[in-house]
PDB file of N, CA and C in Angstrom:
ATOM      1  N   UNK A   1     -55.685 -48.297  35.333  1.00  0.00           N
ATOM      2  CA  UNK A   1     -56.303 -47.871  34.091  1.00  0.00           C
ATOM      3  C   UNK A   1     -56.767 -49.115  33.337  1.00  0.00           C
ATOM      4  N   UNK A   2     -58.063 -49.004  32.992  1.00  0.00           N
ATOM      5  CA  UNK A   2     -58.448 -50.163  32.331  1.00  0.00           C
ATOM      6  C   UNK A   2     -58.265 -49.630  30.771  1.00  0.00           C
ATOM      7  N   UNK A   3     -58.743 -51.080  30.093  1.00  0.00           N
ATOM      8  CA  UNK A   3     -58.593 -51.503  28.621  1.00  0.00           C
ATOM      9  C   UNK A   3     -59.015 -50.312  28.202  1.00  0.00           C
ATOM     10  N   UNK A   4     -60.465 -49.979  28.370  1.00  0.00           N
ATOM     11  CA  UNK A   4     -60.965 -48.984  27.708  1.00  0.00           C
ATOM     12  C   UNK A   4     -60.996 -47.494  27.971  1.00  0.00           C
ATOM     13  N   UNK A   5     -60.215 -47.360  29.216  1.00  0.00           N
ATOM     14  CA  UNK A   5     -59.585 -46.162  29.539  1.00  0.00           C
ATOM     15  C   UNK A   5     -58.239 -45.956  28.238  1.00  0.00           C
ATOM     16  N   UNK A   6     -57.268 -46.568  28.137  1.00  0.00           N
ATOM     17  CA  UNK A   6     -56.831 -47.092  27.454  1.00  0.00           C
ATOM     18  C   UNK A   6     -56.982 -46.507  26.068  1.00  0.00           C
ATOM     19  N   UNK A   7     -58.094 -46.894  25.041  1.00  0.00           N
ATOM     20  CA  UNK A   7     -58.648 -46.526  24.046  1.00  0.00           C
ATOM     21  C   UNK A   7     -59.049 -45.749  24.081  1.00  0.00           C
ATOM     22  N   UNK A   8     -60.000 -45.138  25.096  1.00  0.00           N
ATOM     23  CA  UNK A   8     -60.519 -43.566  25.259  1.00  0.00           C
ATOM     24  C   UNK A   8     -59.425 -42.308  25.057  1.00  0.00           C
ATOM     25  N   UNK A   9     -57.622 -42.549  25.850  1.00  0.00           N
ATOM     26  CA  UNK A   9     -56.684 -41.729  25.908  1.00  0.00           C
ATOM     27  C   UNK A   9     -56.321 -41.595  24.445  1.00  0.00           C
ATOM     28  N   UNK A  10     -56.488 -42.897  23.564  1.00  0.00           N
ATOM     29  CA  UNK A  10     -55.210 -42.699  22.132  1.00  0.00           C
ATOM     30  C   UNK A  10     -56.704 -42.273  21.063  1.00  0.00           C
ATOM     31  N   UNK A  11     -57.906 -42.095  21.822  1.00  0.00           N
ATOM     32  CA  UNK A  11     -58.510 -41.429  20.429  1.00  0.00           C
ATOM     33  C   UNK A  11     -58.563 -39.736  21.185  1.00  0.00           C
ATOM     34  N   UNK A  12     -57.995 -39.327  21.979  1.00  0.00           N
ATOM     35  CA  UNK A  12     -58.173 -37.906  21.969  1.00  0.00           C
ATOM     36  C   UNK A  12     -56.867 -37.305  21.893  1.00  0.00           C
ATOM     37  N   UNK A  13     -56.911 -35.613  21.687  1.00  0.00           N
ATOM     38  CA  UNK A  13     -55.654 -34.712  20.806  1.00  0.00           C
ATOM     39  C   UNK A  13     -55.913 -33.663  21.647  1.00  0.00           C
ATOM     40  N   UNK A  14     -55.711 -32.625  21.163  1.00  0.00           N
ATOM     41  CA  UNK A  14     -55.732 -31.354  21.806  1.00  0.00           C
ATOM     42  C   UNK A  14     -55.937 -30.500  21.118  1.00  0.00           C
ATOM     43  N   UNK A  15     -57.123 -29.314  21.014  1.00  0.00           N
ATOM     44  CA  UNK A  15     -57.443 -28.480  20.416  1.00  0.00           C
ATOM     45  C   UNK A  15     -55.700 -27.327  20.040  1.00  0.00           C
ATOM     46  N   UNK A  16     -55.583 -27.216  18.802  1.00  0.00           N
ATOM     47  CA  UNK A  16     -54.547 -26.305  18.694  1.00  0.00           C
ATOM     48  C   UNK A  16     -54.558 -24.786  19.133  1.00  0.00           C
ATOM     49  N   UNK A  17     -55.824 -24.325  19.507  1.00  0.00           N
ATOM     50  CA  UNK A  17     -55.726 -22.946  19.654  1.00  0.00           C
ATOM     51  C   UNK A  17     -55.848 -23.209  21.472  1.00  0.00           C
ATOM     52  N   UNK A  18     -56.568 -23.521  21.946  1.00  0.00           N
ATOM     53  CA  UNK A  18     -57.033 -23.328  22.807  1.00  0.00           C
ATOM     54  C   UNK A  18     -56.634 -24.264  24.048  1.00  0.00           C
ATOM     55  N   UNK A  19     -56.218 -25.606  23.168  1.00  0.00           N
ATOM     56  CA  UNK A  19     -55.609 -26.462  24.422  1.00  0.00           C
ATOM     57  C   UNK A  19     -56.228 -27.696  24.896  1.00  0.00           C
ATOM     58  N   UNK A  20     -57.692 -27.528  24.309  1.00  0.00           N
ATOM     59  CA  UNK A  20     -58.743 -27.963  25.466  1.00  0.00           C
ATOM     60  C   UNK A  20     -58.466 -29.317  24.808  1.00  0.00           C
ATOM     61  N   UNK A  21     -58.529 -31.150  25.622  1.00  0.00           N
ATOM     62  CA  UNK A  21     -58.433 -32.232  25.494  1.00  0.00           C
ATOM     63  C   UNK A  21     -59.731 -32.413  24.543  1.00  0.00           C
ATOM     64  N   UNK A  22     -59.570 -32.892  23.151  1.00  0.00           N
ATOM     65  CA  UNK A  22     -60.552 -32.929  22.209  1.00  0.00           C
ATOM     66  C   UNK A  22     -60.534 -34.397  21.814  1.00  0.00           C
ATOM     67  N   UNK A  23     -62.272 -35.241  21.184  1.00  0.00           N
ATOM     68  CA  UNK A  23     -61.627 -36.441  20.596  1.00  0.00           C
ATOM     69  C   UNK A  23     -60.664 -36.034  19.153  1.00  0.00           C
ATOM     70  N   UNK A  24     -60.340 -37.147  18.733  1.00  0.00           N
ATOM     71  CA  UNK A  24     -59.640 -37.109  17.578  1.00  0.00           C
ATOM     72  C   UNK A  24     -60.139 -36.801  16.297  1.00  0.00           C
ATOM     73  N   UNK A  25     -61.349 -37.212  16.565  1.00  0.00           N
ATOM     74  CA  UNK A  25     -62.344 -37.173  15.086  1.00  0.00           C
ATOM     75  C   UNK A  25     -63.118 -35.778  15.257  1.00  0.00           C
ATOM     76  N   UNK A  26     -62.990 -35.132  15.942  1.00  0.00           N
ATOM     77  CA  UNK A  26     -64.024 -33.985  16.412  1.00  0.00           C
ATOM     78  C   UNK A  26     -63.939 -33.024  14.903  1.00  0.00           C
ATOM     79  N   UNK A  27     -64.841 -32.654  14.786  1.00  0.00           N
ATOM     80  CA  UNK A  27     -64.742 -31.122  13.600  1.00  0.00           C
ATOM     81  C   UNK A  27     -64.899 -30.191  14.228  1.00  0.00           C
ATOM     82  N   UNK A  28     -64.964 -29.818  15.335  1.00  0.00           N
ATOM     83  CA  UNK A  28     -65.062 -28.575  16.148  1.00  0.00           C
ATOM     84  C   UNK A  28     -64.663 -28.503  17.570  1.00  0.00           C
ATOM     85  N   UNK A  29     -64.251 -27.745  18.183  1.00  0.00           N
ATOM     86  CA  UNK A  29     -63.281 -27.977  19.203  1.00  0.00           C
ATOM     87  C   UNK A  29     -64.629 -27.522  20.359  1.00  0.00           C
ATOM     88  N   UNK A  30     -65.488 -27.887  21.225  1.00  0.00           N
ATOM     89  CA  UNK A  30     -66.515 -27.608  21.697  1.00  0.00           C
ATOM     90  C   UNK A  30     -66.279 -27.000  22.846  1.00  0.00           C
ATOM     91  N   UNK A  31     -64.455 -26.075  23.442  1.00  0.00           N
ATOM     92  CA  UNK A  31     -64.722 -25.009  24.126  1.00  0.00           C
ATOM     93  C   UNK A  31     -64.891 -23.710  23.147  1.00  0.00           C
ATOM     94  N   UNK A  32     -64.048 -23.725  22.172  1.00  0.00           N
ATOM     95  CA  UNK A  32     -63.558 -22.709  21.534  1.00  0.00           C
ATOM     96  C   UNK A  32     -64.403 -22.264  20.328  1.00  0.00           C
ATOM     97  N   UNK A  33     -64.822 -23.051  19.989  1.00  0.00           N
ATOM     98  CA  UNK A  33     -65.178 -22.814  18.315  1.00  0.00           C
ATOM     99  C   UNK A  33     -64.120 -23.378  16.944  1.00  0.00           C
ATOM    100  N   UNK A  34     -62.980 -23.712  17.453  1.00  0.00           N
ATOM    101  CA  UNK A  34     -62.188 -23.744  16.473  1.00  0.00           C
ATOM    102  C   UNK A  34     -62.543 -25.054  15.589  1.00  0.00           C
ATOM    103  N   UNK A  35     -62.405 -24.576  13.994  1.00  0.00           N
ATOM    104  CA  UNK A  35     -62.943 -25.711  13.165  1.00  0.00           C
ATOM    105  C   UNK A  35     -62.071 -26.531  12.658  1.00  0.00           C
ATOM    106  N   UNK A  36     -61.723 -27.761  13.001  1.00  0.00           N
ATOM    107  CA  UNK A  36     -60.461 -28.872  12.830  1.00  0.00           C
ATOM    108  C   UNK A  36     -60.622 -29.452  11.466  1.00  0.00           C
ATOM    109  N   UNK A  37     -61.738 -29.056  10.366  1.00  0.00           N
ATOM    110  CA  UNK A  37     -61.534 -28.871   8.774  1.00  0.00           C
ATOM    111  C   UNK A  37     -61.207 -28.149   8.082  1.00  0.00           C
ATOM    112  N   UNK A  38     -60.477 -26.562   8.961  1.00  0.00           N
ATOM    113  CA  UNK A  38     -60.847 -26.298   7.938  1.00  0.00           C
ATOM    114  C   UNK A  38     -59.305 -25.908   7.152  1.00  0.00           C
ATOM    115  N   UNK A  39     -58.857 -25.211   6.360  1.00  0.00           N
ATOM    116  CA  UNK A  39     -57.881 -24.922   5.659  1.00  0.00           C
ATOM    117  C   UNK A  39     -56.566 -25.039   6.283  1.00  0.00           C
ATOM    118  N   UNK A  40     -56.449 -23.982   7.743  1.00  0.00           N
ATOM    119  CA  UNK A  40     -55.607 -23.931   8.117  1.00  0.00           C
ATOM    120  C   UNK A  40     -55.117 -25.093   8.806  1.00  0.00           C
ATOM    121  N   UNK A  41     -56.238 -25.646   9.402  1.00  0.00           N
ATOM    122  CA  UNK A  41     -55.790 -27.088  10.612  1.00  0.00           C
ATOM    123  C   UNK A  41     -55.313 -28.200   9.703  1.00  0.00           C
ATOM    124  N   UNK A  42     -55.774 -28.265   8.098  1.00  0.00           N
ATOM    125  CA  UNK A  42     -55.241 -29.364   7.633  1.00  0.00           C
ATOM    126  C   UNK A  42     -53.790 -29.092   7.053  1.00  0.00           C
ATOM    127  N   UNK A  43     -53.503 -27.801   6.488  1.00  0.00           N
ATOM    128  CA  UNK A  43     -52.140 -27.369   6.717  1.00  0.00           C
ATOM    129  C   UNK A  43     -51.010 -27.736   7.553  1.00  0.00           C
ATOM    130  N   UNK A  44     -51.754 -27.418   8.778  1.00  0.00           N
ATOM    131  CA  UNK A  44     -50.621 -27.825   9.967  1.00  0.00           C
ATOM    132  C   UNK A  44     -50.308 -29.414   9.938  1.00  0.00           C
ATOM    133  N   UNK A  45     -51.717 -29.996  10.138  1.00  0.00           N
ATOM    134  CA  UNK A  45     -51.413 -31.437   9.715  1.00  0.00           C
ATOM    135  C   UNK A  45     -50.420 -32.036   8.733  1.00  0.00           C
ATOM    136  N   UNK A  46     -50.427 -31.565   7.561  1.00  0.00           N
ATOM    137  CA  UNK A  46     -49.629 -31.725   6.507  1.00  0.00           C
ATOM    138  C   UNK A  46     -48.274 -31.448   6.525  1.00  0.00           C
ATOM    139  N   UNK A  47     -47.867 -30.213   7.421  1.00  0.00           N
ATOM    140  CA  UNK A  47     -46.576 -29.805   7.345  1.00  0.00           C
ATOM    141  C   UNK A  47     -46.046 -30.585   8.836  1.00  0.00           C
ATOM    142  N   UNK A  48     -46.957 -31.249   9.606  1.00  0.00           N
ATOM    143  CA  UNK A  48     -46.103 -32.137  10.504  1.00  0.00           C
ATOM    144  C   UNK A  48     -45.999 -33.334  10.290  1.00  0.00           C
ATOM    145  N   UNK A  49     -47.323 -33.761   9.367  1.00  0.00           N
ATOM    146  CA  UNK A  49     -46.680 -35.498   8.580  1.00  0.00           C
ATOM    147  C   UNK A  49     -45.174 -35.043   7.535  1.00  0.00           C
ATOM    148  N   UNK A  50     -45.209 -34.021   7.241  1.00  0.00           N
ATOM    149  CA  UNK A  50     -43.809 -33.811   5.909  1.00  0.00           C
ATOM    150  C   UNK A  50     -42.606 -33.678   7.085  1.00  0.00           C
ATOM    151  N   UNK A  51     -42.593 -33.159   8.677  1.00  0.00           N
ATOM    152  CA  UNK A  51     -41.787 -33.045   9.544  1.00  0.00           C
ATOM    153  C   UNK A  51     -41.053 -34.425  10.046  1.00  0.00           C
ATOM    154  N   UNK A  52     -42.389 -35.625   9.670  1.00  0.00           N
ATOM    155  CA  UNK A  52     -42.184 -36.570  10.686  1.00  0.00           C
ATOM    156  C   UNK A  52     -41.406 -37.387   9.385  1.00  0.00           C
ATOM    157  N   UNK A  53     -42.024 -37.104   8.338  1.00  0.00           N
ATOM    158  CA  UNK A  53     -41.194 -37.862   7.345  1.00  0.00           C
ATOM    159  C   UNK A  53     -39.664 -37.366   6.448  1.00  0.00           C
ATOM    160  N   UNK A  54     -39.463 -36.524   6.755  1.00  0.00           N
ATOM    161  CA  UNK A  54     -38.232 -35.794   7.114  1.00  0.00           C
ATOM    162  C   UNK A  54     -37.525 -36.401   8.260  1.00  0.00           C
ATOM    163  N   UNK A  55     -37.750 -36.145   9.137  1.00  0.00           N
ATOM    164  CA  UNK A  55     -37.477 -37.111  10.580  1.00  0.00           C
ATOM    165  C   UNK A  55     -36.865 -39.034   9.954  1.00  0.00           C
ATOM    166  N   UNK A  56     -37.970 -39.365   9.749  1.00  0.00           N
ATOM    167  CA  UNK A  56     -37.697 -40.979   9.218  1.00  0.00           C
ATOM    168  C   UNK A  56     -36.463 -40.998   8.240  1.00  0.00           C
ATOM    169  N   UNK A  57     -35.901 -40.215   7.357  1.00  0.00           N
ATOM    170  CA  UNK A  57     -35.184 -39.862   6.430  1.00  0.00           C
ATOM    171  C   UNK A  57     -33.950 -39.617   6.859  1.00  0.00           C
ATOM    172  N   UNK A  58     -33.981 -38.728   7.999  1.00  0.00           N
ATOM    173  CA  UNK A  58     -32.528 -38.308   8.363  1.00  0.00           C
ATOM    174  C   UNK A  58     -32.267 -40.088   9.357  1.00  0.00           C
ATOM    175  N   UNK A  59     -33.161 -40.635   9.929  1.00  0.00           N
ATOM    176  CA  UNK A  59     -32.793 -41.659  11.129  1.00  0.00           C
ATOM    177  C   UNK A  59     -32.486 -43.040   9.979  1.00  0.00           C
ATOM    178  N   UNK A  60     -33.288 -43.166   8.821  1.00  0.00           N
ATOM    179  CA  UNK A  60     -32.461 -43.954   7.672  1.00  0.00           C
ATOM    180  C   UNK A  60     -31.205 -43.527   7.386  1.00  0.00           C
ATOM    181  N   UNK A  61     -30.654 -42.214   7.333  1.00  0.00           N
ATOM    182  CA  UNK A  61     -29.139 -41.801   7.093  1.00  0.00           C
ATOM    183  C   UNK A  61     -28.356 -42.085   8.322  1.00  0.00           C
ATOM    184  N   UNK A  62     -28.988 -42.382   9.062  1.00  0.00           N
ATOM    185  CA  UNK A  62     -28.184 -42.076  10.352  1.00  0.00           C
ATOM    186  C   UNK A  62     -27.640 -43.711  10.342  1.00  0.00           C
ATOM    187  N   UNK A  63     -28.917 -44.764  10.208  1.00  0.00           N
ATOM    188  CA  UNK A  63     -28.639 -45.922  10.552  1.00  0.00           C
ATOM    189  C   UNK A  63     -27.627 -46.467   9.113  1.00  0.00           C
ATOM    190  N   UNK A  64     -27.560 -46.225   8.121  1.00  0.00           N
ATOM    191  CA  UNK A  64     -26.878 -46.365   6.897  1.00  0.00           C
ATOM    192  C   UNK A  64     -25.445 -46.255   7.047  1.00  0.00           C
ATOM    193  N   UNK A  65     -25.203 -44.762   7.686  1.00  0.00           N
ATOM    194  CA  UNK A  65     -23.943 -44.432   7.719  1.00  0.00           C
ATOM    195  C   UNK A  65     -23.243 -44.775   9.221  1.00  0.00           C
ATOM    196  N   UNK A  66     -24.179 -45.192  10.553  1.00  0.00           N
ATOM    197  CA  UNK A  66     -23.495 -46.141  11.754  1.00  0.00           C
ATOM    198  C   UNK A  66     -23.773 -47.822  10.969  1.00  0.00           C
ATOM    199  N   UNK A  67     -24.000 -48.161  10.112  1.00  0.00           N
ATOM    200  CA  UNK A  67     -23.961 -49.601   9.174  1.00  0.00           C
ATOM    201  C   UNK A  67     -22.111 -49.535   8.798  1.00  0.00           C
ATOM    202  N   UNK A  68     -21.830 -48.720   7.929  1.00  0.00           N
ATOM    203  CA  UNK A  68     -20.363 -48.446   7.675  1.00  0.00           C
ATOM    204  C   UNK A  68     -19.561 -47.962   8.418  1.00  0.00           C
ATOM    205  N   UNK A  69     -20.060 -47.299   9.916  1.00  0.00           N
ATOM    206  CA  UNK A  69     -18.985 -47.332  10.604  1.00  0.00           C
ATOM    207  C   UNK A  69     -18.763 -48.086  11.645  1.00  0.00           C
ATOM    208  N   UNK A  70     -19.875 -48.980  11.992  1.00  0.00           N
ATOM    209  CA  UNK A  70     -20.059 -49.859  13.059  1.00  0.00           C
ATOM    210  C   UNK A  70     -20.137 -51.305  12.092  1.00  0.00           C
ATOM    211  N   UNK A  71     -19.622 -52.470  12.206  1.00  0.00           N
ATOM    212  CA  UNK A  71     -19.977 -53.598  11.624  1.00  0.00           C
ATOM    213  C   UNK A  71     -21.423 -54.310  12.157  1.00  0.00           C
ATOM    214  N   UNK A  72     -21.615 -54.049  13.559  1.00  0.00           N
ATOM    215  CA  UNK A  72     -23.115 -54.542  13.675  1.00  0.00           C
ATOM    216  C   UNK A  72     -24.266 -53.867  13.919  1.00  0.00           C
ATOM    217  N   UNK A  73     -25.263 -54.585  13.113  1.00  0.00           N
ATOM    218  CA  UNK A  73     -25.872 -53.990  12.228  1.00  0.00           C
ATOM    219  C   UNK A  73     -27.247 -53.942  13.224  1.00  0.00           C
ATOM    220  N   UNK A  74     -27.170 -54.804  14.598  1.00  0.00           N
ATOM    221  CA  UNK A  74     -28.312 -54.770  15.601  1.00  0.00           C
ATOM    222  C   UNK A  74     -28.265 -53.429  16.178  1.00  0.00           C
ATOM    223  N   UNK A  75     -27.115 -52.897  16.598  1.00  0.00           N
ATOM    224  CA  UNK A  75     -26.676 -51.705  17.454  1.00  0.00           C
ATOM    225  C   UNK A  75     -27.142 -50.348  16.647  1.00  0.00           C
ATOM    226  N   UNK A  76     -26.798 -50.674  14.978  1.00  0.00           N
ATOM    227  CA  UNK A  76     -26.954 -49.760  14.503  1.00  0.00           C
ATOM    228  C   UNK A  76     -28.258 -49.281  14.447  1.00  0.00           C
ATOM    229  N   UNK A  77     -29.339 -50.491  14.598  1.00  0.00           N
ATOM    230  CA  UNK A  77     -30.482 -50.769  13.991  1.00  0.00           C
ATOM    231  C   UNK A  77     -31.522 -49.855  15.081  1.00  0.00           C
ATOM    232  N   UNK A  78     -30.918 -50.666  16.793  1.00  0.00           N
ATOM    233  CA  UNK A  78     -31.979 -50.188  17.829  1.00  0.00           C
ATOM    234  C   UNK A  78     -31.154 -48.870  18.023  1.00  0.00           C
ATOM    235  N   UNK A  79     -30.155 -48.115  17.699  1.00  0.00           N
ATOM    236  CA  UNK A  79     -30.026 -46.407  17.682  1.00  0.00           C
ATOM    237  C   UNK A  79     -30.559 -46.047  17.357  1.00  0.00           C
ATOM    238  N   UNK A  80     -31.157 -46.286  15.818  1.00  0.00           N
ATOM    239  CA  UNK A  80     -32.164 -45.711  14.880  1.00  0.00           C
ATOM    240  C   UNK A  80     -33.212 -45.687  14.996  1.00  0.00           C
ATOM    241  N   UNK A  81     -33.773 -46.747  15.704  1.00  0.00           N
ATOM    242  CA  UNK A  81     -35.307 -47.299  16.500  1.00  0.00           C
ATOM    243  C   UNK A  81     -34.960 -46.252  17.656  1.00  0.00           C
ATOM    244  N   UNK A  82     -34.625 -45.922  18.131  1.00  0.00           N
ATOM    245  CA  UNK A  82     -34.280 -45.264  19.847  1.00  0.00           C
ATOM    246  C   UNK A  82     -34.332 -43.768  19.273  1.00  0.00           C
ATOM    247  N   UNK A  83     -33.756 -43.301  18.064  1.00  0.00           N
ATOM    248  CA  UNK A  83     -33.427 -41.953  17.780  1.00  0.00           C
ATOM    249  C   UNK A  83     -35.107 -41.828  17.360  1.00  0.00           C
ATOM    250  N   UNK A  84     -35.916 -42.745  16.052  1.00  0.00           N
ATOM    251  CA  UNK A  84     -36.966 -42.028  15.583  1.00  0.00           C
ATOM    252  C   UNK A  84     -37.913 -42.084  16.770  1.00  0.00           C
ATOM    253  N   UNK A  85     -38.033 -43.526  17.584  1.00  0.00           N
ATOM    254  CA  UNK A  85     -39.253 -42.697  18.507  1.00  0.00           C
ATOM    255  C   UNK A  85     -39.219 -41.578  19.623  1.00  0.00           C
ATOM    256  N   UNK A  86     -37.984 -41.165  19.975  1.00  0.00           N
ATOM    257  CA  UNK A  86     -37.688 -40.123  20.393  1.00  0.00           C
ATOM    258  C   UNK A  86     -37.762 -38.297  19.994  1.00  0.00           C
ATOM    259  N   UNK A  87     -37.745 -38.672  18.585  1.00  0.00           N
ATOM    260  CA  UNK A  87     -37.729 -37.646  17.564  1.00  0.00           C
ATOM    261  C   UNK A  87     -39.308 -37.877  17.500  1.00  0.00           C
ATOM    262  N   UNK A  88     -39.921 -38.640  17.565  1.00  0.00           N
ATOM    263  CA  UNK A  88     -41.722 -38.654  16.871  1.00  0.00           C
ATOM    264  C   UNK A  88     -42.315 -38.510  18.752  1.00  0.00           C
ATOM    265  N   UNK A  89     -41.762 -38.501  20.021  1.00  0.00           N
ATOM    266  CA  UNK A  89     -42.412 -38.328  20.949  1.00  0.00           C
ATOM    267  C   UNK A  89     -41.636 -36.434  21.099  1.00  0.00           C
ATOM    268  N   UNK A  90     -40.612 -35.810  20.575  1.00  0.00           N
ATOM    269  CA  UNK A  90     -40.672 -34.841  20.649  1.00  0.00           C
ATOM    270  C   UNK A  90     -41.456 -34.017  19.764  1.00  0.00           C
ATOM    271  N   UNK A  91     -42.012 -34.429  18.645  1.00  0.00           N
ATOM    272  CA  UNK A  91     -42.513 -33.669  17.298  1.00  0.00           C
ATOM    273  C   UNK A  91     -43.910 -33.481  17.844  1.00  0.00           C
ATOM    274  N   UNK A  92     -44.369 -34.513  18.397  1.00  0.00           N
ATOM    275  CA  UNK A  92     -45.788 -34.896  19.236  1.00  0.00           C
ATOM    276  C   UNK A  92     -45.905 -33.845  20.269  1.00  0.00           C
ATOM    277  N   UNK A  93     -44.807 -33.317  21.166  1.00  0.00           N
ATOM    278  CA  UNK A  93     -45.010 -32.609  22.015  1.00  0.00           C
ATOM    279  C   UNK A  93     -44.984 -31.071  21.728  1.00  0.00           C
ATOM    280  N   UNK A  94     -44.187 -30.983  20.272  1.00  0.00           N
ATOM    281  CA  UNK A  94     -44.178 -29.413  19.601  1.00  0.00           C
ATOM    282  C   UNK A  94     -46.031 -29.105  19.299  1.00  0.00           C
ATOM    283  N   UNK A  95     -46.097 -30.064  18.728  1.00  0.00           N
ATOM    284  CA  UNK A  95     -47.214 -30.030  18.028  1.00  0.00           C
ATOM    285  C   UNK A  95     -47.850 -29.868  19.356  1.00  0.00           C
ATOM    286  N   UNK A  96     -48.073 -30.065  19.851  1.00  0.00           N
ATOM    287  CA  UNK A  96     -49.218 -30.195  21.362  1.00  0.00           C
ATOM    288  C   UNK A  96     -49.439 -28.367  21.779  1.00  0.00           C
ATOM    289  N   UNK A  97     -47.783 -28.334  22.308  1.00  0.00           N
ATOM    290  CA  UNK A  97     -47.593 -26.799  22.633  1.00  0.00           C
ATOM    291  C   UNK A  97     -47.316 -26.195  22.583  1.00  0.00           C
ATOM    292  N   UNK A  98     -47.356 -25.747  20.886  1.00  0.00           N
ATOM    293  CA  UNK A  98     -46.730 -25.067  20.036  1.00  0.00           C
ATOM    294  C   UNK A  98     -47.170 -24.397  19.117  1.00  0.00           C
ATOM    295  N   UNK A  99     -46.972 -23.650  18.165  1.00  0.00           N
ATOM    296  CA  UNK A  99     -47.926 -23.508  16.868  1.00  0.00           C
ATOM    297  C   UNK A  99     -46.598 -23.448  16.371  1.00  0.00           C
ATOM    298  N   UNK A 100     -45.610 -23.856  16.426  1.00  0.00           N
ATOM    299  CA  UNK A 100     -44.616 -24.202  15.491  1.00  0.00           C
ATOM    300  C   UNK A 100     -45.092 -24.907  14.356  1.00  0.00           C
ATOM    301  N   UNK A 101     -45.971 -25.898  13.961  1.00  0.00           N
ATOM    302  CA  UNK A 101     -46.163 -26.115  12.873  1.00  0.00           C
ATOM    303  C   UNK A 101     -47.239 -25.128  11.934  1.00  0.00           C
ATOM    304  N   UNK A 102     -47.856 -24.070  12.958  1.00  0.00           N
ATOM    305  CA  UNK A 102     -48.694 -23.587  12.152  1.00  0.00           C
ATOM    306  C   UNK A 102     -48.764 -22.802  10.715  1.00  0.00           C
TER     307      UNK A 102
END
């Protein structure tokens, strides 16, 4: 996979209704029709940035309170690093095939 294969993969998403591999910036999903401005799609958006930042919140509590029960503070640090991108590559995959956030 080259460089610009690369860049081509992290600017595309996935149409929410339909599935179909969309760019990122698209306003219209060009199997389906579905319109990625409009009310509802920015909704969903919104209630999975408030998911992910919820997410960041509990993995700050997490690393706070293994701070006081663990004395070092590296261990505590890469759990917390290990828990959120784990938690943000599962939220990524709801969102993909899901309408759980809808």
């Amino acid at each position: 996979m080259s460089f610009l294969d690369s860049i081509k993969d992290q600017l595309k998403t996935y149409c929410p209704k339909c599935k179909t591999e969309i760019f990122r910036h698209a306003h219209i999903c060009p199997r389906c029709g579905y319109d990625l401005n409009s009310p509802a799609h920015k909704k969903r958006k919104d209630t999975e940035r408030k998911f992910i930042l919820y997410w960041l919140y509990f993995c700050i509590f997490i690393f706070i309170v293994s701070l006081f029960q663990n004395s070092n503070a590296g261990v505590a640090f890469i759990l917390c690093f290990l828990l959120f991108g784990v938690g943000i590559v599962v939220i990524g995959k709801i969102s993909k095939y899901t309408d759980f956030f809808h």
